[in-house]
Protein backbone atom coordinates (compact mmCIF):
# COMPACT_ATOMS: atom_id res chain seq x y z
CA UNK A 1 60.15 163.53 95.84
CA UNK A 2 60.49 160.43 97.50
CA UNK A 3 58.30 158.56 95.03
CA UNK A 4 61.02 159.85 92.56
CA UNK A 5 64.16 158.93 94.54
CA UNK A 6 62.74 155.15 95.19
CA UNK A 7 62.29 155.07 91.35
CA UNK A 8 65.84 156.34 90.56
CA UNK A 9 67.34 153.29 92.81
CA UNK A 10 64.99 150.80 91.30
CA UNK A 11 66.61 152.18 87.89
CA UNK A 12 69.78 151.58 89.11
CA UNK A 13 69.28 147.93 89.97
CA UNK A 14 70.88 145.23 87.62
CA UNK A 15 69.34 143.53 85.00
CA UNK A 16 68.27 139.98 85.78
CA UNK A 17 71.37 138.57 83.17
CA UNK A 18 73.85 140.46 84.66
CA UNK A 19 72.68 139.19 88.20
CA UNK A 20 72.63 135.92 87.62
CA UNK A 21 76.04 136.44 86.16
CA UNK A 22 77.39 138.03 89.06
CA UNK A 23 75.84 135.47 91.59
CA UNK A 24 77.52 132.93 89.77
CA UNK A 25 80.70 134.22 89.35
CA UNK A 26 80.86 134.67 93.29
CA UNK A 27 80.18 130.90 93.34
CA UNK A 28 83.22 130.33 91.48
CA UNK A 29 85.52 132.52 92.82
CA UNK A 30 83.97 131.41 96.53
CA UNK A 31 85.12 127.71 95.25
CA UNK A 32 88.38 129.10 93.78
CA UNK A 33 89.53 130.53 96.81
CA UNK A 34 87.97 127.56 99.06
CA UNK A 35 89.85 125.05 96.58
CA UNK A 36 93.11 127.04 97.18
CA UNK A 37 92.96 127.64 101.00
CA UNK A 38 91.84 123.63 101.53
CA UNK A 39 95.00 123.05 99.02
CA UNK A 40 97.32 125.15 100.79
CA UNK A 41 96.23 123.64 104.02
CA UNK A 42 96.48 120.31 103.04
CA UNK A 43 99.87 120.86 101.84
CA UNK A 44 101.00 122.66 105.29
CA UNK A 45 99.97 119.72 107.14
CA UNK A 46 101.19 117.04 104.82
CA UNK A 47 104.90 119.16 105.13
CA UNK A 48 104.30 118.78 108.88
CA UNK A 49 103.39 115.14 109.37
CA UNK A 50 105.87 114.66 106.87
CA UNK A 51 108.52 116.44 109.01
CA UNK A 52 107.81 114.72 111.95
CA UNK A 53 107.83 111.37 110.21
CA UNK A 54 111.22 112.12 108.94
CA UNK A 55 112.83 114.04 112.38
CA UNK A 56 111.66 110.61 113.94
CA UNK A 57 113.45 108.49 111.33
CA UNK A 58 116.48 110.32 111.98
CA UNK A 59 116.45 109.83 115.34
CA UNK A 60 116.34 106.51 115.14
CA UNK A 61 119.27 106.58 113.10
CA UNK A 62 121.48 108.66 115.32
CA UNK A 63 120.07 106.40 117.98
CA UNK A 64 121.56 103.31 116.58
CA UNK A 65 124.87 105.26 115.61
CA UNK A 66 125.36 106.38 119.24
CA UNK A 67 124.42 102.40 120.00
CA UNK A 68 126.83 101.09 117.02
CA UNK A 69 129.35 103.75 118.68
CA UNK A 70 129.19 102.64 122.34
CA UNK A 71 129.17 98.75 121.15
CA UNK A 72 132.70 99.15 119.70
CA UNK A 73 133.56 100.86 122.67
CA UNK A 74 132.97 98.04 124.52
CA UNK A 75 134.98 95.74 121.72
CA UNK A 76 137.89 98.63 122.26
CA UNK A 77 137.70 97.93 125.80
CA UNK A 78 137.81 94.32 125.31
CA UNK A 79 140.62 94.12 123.36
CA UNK A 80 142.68 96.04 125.66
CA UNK A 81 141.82 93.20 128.33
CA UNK A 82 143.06 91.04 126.61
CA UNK A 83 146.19 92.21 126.18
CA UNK A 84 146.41 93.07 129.97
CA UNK A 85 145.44 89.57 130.52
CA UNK A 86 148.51 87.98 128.17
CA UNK A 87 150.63 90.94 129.57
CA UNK A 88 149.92 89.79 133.33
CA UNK A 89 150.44 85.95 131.84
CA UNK A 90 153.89 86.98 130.62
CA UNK A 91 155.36 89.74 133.32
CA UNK A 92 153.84 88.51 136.14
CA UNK A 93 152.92 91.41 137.54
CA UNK A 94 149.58 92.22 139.58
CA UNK A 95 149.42 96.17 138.47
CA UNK A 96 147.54 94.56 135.41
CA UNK A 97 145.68 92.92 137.77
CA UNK A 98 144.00 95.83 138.59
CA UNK A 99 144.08 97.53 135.48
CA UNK A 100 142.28 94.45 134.07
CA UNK A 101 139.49 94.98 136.90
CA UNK A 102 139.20 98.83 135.83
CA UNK A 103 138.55 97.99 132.09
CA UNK A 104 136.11 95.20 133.56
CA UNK A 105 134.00 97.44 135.37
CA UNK A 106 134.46 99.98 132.33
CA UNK A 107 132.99 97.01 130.22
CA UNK A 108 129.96 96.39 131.91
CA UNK A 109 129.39 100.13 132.95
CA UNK A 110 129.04 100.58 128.88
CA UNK A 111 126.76 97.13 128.26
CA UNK A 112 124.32 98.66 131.38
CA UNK A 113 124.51 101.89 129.82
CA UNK A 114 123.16 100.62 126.39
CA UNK A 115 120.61 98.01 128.05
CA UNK A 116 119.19 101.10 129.63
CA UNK A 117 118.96 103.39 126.90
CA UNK A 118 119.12 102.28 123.75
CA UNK A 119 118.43 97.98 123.29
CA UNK A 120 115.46 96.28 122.49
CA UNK A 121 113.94 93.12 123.27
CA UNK A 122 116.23 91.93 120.82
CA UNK A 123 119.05 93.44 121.65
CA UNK A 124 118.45 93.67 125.22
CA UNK A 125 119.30 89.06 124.72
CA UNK A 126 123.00 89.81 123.26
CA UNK A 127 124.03 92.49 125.91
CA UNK A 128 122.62 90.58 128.62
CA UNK A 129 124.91 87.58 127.14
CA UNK A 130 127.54 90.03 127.32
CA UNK A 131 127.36 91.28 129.73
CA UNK A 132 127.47 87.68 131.65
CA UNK A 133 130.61 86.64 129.70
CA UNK A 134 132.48 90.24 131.60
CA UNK A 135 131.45 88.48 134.67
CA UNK A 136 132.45 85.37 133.66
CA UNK A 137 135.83 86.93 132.30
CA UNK A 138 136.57 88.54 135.78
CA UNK A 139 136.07 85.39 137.23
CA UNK A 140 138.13 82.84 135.27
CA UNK A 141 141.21 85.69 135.44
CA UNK A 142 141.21 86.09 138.81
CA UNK A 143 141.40 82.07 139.03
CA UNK A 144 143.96 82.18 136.78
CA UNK A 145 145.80 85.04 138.76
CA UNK A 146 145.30 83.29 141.83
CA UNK A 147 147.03 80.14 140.62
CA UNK A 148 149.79 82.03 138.90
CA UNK A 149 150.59 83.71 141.89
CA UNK A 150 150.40 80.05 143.94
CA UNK A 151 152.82 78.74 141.23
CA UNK A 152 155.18 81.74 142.44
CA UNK A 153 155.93 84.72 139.49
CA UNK A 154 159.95 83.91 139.75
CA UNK A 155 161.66 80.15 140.31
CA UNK A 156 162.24 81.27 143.73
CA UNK A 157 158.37 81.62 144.97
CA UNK A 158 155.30 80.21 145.80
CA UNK A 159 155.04 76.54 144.66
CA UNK A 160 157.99 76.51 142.03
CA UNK A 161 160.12 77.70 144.35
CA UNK A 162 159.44 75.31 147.01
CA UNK A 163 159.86 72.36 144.57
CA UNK A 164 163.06 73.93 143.73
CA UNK A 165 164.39 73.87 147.28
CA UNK A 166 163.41 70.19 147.43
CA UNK A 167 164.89 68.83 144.51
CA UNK A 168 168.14 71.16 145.46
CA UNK A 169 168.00 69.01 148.97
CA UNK A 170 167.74 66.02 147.21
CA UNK A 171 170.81 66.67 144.27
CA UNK A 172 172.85 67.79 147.34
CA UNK A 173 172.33 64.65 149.33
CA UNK A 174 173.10 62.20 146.68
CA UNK A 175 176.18 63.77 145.73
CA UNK A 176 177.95 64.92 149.04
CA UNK A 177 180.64 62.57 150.36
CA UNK A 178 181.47 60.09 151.11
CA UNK A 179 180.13 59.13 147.56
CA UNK A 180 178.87 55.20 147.25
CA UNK A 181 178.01 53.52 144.40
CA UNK A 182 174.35 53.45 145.42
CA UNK A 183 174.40 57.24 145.71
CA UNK A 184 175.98 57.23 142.38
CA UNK A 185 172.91 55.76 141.50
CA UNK A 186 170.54 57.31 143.27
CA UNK A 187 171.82 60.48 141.40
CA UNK A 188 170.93 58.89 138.00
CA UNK A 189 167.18 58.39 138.71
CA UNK A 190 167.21 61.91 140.45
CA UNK A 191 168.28 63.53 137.05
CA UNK A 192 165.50 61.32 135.40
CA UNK A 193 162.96 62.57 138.12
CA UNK A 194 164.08 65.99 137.01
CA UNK A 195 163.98 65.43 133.66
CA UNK A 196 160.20 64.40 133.95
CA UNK A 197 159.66 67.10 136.10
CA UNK A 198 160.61 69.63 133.19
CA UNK A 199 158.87 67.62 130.58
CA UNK A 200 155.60 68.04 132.36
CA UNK A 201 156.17 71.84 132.59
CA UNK A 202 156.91 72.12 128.67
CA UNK A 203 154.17 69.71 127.68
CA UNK A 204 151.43 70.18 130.85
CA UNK A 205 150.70 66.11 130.36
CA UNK A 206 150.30 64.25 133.57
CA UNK A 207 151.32 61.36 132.82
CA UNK A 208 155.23 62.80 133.12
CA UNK A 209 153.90 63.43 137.02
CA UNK A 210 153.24 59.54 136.78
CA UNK A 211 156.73 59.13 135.17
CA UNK A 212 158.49 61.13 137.85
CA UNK A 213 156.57 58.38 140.28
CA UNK A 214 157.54 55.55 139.06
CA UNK A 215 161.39 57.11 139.24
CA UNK A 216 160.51 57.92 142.96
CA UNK A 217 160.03 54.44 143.17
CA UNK A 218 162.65 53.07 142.11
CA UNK A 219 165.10 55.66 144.22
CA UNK A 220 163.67 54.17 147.07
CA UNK A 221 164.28 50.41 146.56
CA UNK A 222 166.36 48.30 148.10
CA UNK A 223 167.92 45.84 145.95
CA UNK A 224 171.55 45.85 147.89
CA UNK A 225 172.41 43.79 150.47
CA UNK A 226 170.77 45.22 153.82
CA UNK A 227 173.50 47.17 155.69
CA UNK A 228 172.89 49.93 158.59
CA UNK A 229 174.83 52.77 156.27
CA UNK A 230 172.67 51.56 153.13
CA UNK A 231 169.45 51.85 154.47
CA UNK A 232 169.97 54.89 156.74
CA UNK A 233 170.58 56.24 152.92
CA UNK A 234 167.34 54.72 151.48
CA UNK A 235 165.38 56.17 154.31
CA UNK A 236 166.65 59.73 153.81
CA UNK A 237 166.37 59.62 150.38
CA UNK A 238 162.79 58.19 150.63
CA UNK A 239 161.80 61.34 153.39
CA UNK A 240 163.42 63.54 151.02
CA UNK A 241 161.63 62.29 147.83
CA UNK A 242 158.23 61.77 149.34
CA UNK A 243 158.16 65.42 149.95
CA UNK A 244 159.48 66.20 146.47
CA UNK A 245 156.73 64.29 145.39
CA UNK A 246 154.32 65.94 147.30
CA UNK A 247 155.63 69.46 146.15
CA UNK A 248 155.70 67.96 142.47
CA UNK A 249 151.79 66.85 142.48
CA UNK A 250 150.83 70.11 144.39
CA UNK A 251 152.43 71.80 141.96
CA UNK A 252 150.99 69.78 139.10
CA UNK A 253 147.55 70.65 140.38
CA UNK A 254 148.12 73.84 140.46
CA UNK A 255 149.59 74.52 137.07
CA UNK A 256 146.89 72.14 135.69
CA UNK A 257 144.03 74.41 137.40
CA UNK A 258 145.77 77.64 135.71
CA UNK A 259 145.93 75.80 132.48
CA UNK A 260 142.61 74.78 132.94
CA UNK A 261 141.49 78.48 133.71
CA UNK A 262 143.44 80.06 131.26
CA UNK A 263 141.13 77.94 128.62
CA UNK A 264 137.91 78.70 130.14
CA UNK A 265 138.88 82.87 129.94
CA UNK A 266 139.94 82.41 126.47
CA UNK A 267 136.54 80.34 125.52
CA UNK A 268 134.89 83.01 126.76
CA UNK A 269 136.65 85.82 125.10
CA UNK A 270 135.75 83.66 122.32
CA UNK A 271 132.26 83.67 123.05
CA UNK A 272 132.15 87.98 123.90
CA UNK A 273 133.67 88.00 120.18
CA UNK A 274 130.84 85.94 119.12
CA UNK A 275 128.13 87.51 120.52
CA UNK A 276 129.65 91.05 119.84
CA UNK A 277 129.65 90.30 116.27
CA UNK A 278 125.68 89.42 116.74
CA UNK A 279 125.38 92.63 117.98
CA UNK A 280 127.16 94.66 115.64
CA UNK A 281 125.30 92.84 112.70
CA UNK A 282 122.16 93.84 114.50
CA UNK A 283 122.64 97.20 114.42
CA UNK A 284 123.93 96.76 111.10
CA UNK A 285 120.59 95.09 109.74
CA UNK A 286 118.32 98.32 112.06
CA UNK A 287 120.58 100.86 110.65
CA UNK A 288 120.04 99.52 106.63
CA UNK A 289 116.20 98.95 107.72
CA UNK A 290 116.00 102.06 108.75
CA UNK A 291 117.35 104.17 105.90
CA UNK A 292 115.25 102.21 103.87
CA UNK A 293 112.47 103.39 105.70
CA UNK A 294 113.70 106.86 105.63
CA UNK A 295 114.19 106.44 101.64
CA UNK A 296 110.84 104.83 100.80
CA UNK A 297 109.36 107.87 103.63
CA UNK A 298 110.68 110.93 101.86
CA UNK A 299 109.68 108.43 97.88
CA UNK A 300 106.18 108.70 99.90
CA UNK A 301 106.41 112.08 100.83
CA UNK A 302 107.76 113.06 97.33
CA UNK A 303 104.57 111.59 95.20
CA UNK A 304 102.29 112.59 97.88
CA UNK A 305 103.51 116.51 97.14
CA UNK A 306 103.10 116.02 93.82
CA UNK A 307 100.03 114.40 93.41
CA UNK A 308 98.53 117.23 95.70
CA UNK A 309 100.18 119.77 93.64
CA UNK A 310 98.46 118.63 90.50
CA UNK A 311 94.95 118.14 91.96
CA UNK A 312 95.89 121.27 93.56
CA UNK A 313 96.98 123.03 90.71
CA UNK A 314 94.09 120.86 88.43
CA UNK A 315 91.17 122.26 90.53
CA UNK A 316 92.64 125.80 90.32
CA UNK A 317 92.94 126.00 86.25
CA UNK A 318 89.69 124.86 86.14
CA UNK A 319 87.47 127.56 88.30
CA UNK A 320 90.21 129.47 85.96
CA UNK A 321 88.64 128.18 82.76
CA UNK A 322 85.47 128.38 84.23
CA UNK A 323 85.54 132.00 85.37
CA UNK A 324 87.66 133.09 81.90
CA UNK A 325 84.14 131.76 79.79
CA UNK A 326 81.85 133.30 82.18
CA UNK A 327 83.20 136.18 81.66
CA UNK A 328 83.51 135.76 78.37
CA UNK A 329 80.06 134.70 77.50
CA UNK A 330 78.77 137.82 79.58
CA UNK A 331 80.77 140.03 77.12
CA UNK A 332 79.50 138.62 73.95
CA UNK A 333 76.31 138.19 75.11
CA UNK A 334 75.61 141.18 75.61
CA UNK A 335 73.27 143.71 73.52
């Protein structure tokens, strides 16, 4: 019985052709499904690099948008010290003193904030230029602040005022009685002095300070004849316009040190433009760069796909083929 049974499973067995078709048909559909999980894979983690390649190109680009945002900002912020600066220049009044030292410190709060987070070696050179010029800027307007306030905000203060008073003292002498011919005089060159006096506050040249000398020297001559009343005259006149003098070239220094400080904070406004321009055009250049990059990445991305999709697709229609004719070939070959 068991003789019989052994002999009814060797009956069973397949022919030799139909094994070897079988074996090789699990070949190819072994390599069919091998060629389409390698594809698949190969796709999955082309999509992922290729994700990550892009995620980091866009944040690069909203990296230099937040930088191209903060950097006009900070040309926002100078503008507005500027005009703080002219308004102070004009009004004379120190509340935009201190709201020029809040947009300051404003200024350079934003140029640390983008040297720590977002510059380059590059960039990190034009906001550390900047960021010197603020300083600079803080330090040439509180000169010119300083000497403003020396020169007096109103006719009546500091410096100004004091001149003023002296050349008051002086017009009131020279025309209080008794009048003389020599005070007559005298009152002529002291409207000359005066006249230079206002010409070297229109024009800022010092040579009407050398004018208004000369004048001064000639007030205090003595081409008369030598009498007790005339001299006693020349003497006051020469204490009182020796002082006026004095006032007048303190005053000249002064105005000329303002002047002088006033150019020096608008050179280096000048500058901050400059070098703000650099940096915008920096992040100008980075931010075209990089969206070329991110173009020619996804171009990349985009041939890579479909390369792998036809070899992909290639290797698959041909175990196709090659299974269809197997099978094929079985069929017709058979008896």
């Amino acid at each position: 019985m068991t003789r019989e049974n052994n002999k009814e499973i060797l009956d069973l067995s397949l022919p030799p052709e139909d094994q070897r078709f079988l074996f090789k048909m699990s070949y190819s559909i072994t390599g069919l499904i091998s060629v389409t999980f390698f594809g698949l894979l190969a796709i999955i983690v082309s999509l992922i690099i290729s994700g990550s390649k892009i995620e980091k190109d866009i944040y690069t680009q909203q990296k230099n948008g937040m930088l191209q945002d903060k950097t006009m900002n900070l040309l926002s912020t100078q503008i507005d010290m500027r005009r703080l600066e002219r308004s102070f220049v004009q009004e004379k009044n120190k509340e935009f003193v201190n709201q020029y030292h809040v947009l300051a410190n404003k200024a350079m709060d934003i140029i640390a904030e983008i040297r720590e987070k977002y510059s380059n070696e590059i960039a990190e050179t034009i906001y550390a230029e900047l960021y010197q010029n603020i300083q600079k800027q803080i330090q040439f307007f509180e000169l010119e602040a300083m000497h403003l306030e020396g020169l007096g905000f109103n006719e009546n203060q500091g410096l100004q005022g004091q001149l003023r008073k002296l050349a008051r003292d002086i017009e009131v002498y020279v025309t209080k009685e008794p009048q003389s011919s020599l005070k007559k005089e005298l009152f002529i060159l002291y409207l000359n002095l005066r006249r230079h006096e206002k010409d070297f506050i229109s024009r800022l040249d010092p040579k009407y300070v050398e004018m208004a000398q000369a004048e001064f020297n000639m007030m205090v001559r003595q081409p008369h004849p030598a009498t007790a009343a005339l001299n006693q005259v020349h003497e006051d006149v020469k204490v009182l316009g020796r002082k006026y003098m004095e006032g007048l070239n303190a005053f000249a220094k002064v105005i000329l040190l303002e002047k002088d400080a006033n150019q020096k904070l608008i050179d280096s406004y000048n500058a901050f433009t400059i070098s703000l321009s650099r940096a915008l055009n920096y992040i100008s250049d980075q931010t075209a760069s990089q969206r070329e990059i991110e173009l020619n990445s996804i171009q990349l991305i985009k041939n890579t796909m479909g390369i792998a999709a036809f070899v992909f697709l290639t290797l698959i229609g041909l175990y196709g083929i090659i299974i269809i004719r197997r099978i094929v070939n079985s069929i017709l070959t058979k008896p």
